[in-house]
PDB file of N, CA and C in Angstrom:
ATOM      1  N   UNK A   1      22.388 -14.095   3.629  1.00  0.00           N
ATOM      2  CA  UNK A   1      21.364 -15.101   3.797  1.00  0.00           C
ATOM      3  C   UNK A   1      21.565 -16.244   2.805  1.00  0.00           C
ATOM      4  N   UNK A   2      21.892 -15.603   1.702  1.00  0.00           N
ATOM      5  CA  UNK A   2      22.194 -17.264   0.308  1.00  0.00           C
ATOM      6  C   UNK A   2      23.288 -17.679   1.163  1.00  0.00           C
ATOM      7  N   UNK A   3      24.336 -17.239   1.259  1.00  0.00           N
ATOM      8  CA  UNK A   3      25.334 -18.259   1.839  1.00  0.00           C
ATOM      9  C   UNK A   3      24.827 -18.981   2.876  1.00  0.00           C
ATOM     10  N   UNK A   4      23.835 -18.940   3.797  1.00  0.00           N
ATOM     11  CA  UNK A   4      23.401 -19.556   4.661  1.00  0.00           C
ATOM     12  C   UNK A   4      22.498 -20.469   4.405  1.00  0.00           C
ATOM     13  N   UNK A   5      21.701 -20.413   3.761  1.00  0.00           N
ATOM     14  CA  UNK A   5      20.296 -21.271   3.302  1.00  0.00           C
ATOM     15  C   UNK A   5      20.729 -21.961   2.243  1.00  0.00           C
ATOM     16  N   UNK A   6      21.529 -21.372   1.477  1.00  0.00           N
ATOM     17  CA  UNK A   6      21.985 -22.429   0.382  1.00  0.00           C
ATOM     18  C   UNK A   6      23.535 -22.442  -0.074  1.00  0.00           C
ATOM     19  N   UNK A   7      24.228 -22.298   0.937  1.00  0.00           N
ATOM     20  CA  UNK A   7      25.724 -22.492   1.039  1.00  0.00           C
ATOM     21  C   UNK A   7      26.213 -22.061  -0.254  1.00  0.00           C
ATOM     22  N   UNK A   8      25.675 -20.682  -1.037  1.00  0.00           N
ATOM     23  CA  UNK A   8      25.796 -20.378  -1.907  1.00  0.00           C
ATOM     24  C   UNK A   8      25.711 -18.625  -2.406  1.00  0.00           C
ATOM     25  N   UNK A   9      26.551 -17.993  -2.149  1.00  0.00           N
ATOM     26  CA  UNK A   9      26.906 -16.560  -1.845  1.00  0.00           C
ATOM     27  C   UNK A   9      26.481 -16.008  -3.403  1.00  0.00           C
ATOM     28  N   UNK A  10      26.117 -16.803  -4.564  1.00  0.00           N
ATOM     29  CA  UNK A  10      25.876 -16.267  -5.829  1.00  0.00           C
ATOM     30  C   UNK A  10      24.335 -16.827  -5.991  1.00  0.00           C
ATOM     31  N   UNK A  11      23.358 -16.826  -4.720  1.00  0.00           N
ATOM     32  CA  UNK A  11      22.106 -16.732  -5.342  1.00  0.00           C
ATOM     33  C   UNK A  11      21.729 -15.662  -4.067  1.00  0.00           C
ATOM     34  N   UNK A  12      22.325 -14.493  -3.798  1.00  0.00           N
ATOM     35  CA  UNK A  12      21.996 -13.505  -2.838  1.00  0.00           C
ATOM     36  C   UNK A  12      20.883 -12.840  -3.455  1.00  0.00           C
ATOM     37  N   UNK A  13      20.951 -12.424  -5.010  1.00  0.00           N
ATOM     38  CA  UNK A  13      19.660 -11.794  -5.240  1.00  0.00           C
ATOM     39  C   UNK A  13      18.409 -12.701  -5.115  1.00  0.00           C
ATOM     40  N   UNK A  14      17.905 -14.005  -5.210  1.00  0.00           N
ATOM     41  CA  UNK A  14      16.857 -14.535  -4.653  1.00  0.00           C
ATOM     42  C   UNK A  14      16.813 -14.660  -3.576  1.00  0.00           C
ATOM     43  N   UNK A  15      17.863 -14.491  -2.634  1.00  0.00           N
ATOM     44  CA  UNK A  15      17.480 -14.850  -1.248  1.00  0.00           C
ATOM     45  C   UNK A  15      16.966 -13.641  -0.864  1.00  0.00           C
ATOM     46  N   UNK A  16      17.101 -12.244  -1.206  1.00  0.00           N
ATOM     47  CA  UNK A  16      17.073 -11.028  -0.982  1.00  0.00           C
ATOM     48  C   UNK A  16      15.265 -11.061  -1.334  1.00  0.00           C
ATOM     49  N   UNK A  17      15.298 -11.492  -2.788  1.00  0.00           N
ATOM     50  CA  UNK A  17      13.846 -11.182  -2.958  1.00  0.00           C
ATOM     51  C   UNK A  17      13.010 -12.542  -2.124  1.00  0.00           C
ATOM     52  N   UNK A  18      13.038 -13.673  -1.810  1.00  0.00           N
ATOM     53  CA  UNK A  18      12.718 -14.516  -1.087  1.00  0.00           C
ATOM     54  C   UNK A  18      12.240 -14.007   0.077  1.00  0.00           C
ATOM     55  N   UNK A  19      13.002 -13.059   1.232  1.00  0.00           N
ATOM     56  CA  UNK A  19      12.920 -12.323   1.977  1.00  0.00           C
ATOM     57  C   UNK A  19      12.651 -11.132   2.497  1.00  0.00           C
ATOM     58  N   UNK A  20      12.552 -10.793   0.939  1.00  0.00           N
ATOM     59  CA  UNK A  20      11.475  -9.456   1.014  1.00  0.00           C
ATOM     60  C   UNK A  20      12.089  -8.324   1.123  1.00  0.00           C
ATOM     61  N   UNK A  21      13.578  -8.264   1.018  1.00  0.00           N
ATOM     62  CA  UNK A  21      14.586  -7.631   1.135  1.00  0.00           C
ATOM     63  C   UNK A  21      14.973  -6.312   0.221  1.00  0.00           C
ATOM     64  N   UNK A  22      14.397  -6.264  -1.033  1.00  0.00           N
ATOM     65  CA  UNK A  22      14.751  -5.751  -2.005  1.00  0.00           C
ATOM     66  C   UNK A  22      14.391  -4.121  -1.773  1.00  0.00           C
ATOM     67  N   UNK A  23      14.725  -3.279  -2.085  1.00  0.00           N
ATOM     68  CA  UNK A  23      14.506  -2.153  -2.399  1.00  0.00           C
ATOM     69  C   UNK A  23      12.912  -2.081  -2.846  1.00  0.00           C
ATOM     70  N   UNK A  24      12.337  -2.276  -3.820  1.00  0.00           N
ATOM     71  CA  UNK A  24      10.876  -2.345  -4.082  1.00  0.00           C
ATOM     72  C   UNK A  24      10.101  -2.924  -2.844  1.00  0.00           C
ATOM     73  N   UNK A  25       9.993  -3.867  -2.244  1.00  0.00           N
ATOM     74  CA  UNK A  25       9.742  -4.682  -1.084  1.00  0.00           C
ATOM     75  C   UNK A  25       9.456  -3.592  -0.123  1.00  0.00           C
ATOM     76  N   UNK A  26      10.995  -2.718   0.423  1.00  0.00           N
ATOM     77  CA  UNK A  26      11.399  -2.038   1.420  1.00  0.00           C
ATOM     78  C   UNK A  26      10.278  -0.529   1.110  1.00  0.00           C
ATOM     79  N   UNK A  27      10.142  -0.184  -0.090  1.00  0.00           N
ATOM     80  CA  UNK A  27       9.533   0.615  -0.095  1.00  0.00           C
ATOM     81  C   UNK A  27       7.934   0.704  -0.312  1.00  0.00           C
ATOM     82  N   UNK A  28       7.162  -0.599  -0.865  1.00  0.00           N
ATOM     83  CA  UNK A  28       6.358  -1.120  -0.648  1.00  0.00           C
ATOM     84  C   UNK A  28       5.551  -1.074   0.363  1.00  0.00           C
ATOM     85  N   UNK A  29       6.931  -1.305   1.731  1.00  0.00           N
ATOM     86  CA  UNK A  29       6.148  -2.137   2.832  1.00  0.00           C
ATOM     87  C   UNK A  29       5.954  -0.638   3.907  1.00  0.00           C
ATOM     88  N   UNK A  30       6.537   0.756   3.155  1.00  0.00           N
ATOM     89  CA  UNK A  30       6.798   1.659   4.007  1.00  0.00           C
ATOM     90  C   UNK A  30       7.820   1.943   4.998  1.00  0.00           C
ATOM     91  N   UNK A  31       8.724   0.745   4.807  1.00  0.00           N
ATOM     92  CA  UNK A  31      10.172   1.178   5.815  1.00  0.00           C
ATOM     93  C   UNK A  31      10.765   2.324   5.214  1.00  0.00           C
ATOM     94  N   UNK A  32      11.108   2.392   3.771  1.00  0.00           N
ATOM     95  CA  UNK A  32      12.036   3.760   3.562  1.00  0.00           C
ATOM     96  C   UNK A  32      10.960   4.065   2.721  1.00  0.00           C
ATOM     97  N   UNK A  33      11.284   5.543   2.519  1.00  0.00           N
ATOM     98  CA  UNK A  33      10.404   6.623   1.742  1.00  0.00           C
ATOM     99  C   UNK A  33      10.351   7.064   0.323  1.00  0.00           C
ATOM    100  N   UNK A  34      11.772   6.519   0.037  1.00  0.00           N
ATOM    101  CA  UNK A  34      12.136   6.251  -1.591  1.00  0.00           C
ATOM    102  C   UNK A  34      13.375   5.221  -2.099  1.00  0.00           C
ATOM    103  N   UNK A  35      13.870   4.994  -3.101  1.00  0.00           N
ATOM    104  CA  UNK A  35      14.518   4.843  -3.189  1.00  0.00           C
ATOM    105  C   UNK A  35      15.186   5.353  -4.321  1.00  0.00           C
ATOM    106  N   UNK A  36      16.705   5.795  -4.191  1.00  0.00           N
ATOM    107  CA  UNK A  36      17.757   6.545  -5.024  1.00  0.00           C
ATOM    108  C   UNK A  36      18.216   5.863  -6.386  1.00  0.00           C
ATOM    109  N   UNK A  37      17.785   6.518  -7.634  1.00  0.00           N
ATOM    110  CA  UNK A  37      18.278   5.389  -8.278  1.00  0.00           C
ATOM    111  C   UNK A  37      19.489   5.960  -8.740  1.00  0.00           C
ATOM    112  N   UNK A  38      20.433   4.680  -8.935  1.00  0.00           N
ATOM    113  CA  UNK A  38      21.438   5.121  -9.287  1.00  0.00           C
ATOM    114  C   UNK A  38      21.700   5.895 -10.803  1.00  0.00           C
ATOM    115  N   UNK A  39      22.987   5.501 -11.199  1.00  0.00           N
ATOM    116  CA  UNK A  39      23.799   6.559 -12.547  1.00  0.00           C
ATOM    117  C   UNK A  39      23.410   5.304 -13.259  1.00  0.00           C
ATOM    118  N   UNK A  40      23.215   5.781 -14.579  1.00  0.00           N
ATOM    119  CA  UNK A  40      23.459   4.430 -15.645  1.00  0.00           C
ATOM    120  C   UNK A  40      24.611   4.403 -15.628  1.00  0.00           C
ATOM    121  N   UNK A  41      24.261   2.902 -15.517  1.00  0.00           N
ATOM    122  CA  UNK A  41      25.558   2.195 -15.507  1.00  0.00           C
ATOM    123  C   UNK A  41      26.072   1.667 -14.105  1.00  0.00           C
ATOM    124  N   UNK A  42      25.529   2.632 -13.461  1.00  0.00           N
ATOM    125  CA  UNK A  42      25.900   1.646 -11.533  1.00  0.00           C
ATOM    126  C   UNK A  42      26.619   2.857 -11.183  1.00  0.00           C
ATOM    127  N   UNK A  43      26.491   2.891  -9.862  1.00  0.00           N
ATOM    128  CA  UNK A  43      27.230   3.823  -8.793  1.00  0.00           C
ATOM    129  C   UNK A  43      28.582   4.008  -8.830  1.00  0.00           C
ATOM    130  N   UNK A  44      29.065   3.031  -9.039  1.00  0.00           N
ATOM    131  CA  UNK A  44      30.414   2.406  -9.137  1.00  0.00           C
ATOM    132  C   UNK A  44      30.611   2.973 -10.089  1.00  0.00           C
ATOM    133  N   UNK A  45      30.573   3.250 -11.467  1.00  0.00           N
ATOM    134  CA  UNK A  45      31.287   3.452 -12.620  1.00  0.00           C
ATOM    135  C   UNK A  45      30.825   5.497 -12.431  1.00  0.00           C
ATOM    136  N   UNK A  46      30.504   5.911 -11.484  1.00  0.00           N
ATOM    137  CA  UNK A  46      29.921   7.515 -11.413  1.00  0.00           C
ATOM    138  C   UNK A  46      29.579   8.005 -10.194  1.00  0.00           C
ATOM    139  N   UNK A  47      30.641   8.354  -9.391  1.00  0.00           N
ATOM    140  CA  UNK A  47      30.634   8.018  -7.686  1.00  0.00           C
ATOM    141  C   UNK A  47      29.948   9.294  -7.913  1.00  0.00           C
ATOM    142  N   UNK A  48      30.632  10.435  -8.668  1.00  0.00           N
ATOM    143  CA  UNK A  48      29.692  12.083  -7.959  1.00  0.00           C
ATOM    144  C   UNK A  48      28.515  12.235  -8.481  1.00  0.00           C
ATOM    145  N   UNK A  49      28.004  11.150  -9.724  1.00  0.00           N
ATOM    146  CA  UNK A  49      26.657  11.591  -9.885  1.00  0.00           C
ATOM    147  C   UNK A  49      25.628  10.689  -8.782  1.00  0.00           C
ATOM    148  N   UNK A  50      25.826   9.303  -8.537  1.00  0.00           N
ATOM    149  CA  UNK A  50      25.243   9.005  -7.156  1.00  0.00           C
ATOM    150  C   UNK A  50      25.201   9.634  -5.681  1.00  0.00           C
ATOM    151  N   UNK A  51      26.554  10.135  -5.653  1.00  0.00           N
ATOM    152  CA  UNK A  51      26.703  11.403  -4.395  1.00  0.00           C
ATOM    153  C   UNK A  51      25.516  12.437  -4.686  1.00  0.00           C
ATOM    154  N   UNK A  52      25.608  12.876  -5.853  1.00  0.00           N
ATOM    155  CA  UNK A  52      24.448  14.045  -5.942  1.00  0.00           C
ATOM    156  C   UNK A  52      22.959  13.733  -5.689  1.00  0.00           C
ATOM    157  N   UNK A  53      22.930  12.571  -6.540  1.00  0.00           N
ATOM    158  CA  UNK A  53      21.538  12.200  -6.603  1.00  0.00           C
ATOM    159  C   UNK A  53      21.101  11.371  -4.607  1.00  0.00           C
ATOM    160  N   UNK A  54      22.186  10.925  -3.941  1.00  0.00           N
ATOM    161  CA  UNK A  54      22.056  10.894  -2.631  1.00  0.00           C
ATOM    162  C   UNK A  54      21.667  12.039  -2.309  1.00  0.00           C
ATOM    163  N   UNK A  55      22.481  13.027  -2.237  1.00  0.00           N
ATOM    164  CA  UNK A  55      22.466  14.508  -1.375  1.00  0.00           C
ATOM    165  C   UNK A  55      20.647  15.316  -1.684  1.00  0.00           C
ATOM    166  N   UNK A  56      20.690  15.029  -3.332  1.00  0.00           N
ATOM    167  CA  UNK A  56      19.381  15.583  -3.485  1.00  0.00           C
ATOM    168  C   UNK A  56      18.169  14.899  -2.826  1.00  0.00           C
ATOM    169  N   UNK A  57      18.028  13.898  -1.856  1.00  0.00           N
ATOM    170  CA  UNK A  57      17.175  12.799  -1.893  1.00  0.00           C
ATOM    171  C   UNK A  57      17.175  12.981  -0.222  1.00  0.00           C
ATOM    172  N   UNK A  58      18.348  13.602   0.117  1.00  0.00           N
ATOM    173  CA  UNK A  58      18.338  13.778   1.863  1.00  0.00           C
ATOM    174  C   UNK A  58      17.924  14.818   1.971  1.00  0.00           C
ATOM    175  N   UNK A  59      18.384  15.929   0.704  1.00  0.00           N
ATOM    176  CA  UNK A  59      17.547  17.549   1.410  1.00  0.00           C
ATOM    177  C   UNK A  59      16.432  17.308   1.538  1.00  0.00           C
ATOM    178  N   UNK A  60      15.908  16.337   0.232  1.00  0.00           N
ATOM    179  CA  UNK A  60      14.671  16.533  -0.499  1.00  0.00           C
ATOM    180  C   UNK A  60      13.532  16.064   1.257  1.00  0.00           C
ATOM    181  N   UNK A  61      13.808  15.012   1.869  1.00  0.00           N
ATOM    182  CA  UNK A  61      13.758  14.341   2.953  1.00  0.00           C
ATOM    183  C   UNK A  61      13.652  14.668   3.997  1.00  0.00           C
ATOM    184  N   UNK A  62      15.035  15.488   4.293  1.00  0.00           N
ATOM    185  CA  UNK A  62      15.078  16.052   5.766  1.00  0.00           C
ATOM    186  C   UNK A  62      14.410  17.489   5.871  1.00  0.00           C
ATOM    187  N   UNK A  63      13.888  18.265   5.038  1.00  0.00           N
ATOM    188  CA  UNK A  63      13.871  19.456   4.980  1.00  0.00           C
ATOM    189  C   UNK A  63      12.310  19.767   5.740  1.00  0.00           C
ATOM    190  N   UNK A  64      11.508  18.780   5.681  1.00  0.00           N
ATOM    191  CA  UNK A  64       9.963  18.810   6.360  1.00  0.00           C
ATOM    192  C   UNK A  64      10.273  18.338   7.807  1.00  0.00           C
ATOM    193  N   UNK A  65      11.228  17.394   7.727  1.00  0.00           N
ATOM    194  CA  UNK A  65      11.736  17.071   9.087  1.00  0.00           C
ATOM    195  C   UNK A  65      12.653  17.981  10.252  1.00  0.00           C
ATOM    196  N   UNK A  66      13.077  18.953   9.356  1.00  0.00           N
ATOM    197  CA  UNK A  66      13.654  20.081  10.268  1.00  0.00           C
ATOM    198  C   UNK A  66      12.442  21.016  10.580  1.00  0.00           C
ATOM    199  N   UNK A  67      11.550  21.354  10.079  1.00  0.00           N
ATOM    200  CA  UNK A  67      10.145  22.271  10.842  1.00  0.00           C
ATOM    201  C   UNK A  67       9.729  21.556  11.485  1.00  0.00           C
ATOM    202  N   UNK A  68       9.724  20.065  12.045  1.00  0.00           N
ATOM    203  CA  UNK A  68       8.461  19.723  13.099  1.00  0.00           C
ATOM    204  C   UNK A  68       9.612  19.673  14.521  1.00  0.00           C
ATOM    205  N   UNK A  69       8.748  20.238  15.382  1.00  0.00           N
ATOM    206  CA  UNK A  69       9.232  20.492  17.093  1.00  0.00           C
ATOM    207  C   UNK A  69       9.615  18.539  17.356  1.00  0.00           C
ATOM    208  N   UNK A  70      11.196  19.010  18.188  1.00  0.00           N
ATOM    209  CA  UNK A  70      11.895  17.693  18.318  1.00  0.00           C
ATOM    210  C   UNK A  70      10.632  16.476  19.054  1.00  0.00           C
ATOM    211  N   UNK A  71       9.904  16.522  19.756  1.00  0.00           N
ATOM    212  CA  UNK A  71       9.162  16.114  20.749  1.00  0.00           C
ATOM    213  C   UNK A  71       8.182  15.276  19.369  1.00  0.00           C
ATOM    214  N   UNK A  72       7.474  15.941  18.382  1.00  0.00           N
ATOM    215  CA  UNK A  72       6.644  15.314  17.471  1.00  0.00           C
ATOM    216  C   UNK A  72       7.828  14.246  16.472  1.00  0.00           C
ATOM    217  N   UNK A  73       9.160  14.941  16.461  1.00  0.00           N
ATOM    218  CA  UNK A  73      10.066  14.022  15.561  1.00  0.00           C
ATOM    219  C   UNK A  73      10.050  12.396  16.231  1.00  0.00           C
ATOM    220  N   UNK A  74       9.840  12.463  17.698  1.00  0.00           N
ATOM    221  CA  UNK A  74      10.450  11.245  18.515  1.00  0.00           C
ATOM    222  C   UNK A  74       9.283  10.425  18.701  1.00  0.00           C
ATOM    223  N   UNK A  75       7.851  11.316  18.780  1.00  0.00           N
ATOM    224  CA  UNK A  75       6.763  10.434  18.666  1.00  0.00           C
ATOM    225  C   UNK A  75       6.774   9.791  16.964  1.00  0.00           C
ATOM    226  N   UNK A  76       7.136  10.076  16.088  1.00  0.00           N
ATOM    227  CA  UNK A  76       6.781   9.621  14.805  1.00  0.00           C
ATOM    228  C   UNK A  76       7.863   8.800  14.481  1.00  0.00           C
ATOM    229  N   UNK A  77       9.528   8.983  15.069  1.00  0.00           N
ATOM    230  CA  UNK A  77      10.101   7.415  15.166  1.00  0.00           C
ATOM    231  C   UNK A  77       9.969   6.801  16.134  1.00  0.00           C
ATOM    232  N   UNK A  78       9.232   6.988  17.173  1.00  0.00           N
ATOM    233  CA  UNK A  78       8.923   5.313  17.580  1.00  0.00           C
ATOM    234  C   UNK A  78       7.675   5.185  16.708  1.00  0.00           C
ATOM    235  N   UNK A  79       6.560   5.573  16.490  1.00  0.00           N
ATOM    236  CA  UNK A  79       5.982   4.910  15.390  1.00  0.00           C
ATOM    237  C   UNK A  79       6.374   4.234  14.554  1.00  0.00           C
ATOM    238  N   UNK A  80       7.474   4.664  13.925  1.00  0.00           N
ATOM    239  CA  UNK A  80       7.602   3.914  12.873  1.00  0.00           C
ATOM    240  C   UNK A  80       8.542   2.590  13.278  1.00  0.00           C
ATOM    241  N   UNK A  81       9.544   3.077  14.177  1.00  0.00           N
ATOM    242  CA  UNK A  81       9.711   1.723  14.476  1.00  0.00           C
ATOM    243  C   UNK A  81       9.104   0.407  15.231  1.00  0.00           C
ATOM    244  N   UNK A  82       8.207   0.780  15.945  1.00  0.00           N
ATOM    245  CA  UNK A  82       6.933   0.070  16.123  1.00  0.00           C
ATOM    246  C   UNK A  82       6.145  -0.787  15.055  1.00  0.00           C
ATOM    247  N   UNK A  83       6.506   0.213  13.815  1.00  0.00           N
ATOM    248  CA  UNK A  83       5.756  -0.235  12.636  1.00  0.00           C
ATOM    249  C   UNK A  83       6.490  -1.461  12.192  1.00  0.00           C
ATOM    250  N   UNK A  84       8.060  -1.065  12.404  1.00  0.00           N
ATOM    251  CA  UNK A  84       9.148  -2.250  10.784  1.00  0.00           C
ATOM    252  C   UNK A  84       8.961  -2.711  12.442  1.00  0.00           C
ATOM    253  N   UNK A  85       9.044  -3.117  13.553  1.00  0.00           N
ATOM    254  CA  UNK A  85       9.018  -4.339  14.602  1.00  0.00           C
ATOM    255  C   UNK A  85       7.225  -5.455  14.016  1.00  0.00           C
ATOM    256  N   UNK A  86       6.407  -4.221  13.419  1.00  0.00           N
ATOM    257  CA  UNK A  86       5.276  -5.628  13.199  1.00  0.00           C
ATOM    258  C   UNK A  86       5.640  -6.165  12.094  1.00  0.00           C
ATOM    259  N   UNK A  87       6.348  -5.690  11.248  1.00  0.00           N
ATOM    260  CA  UNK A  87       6.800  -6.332  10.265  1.00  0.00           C
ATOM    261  C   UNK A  87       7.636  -7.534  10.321  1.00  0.00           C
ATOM    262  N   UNK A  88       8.199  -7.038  11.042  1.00  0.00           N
ATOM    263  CA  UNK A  88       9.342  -8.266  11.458  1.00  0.00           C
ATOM    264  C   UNK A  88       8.823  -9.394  12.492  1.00  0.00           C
ATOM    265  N   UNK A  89       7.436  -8.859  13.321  1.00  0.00           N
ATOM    266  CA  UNK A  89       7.051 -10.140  14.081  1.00  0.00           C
ATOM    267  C   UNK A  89       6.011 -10.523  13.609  1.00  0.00           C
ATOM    268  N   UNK A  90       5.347  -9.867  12.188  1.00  0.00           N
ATOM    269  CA  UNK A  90       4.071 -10.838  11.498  1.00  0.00           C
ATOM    270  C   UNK A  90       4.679 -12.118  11.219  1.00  0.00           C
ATOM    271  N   UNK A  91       2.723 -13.014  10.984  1.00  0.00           N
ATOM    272  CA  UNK A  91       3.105 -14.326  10.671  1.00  0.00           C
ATOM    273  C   UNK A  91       3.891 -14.114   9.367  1.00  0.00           C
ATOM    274  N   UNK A  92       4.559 -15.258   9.225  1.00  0.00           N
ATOM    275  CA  UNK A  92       5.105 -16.082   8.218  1.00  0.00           C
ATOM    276  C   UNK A  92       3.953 -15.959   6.745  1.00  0.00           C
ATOM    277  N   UNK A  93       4.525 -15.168   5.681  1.00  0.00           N
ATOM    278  CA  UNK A  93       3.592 -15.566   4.661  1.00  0.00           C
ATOM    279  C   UNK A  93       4.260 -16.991   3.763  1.00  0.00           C
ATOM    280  N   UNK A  94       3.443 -17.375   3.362  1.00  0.00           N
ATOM    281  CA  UNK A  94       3.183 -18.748   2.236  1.00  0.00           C
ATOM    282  C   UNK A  94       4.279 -18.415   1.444  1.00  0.00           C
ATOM    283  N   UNK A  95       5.183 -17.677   1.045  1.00  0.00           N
ATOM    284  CA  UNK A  95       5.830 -17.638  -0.694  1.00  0.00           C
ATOM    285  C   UNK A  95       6.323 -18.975  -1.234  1.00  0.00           C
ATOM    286  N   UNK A  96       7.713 -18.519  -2.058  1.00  0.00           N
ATOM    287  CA  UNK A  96       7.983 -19.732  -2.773  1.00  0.00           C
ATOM    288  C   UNK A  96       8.476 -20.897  -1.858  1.00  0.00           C
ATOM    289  N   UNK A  97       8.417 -21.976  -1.948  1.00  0.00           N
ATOM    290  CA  UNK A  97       9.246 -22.673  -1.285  1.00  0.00           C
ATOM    291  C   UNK A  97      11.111 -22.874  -2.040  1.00  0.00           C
ATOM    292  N   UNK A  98      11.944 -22.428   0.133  1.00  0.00           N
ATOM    293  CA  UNK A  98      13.176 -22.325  -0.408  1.00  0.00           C
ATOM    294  C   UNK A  98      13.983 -23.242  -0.701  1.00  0.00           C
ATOM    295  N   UNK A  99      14.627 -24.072  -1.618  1.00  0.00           N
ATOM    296  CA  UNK A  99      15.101 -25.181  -0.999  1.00  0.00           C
ATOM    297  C   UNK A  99      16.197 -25.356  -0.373  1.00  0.00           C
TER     298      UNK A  99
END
């Protein structure tokens, strides 16, 4: 999106938060259910301790989702995607102006 709005690929983290994009935002708004934090120091510098802390975060996740009967799983994602579609077709809020 920065490269687009402001022909500028090194202001992606404001365009991200501009747009509501961010991880805090995302979990805020109820699209995802947590978010993973990484290794000090970044993912990158500690691939198997982010692998772990992924893996622990999907059992942690999927494991209530394997007891409910497939039929209640499919009513509760289209809910939810019903849900991130009003998100995506609410009005326009006021924020900063972009230039």
């Amino acid at each position: 999106a920065a490269s687009i709005v402001w022909r500028d690929n090194s202001r992606k983290v404001e365009a991200a938060e501009q747009l509501q994009l961010t991880s805090r935002d995302l979990l805020a708004m109820g699209v995802v259910e947590e978010v993973v934090p990484e290794p000090e120091g970044g993912a990158h510098l500690d691939y198997d301790a982010a692998a772990q802390a992924l893996d622990r975060a999907l059992h942690r996740h999927m494991q209530p989702l394997l007891a409910q009967p497939a039929a209640e799983l499919l009513q509760h994602r289209y809910e939810r995607f019903r849900y991130i579609d009003s998100l995506v077709h609410a009005e326009p809020h006021f924020g900063p102006k972009i230039d």
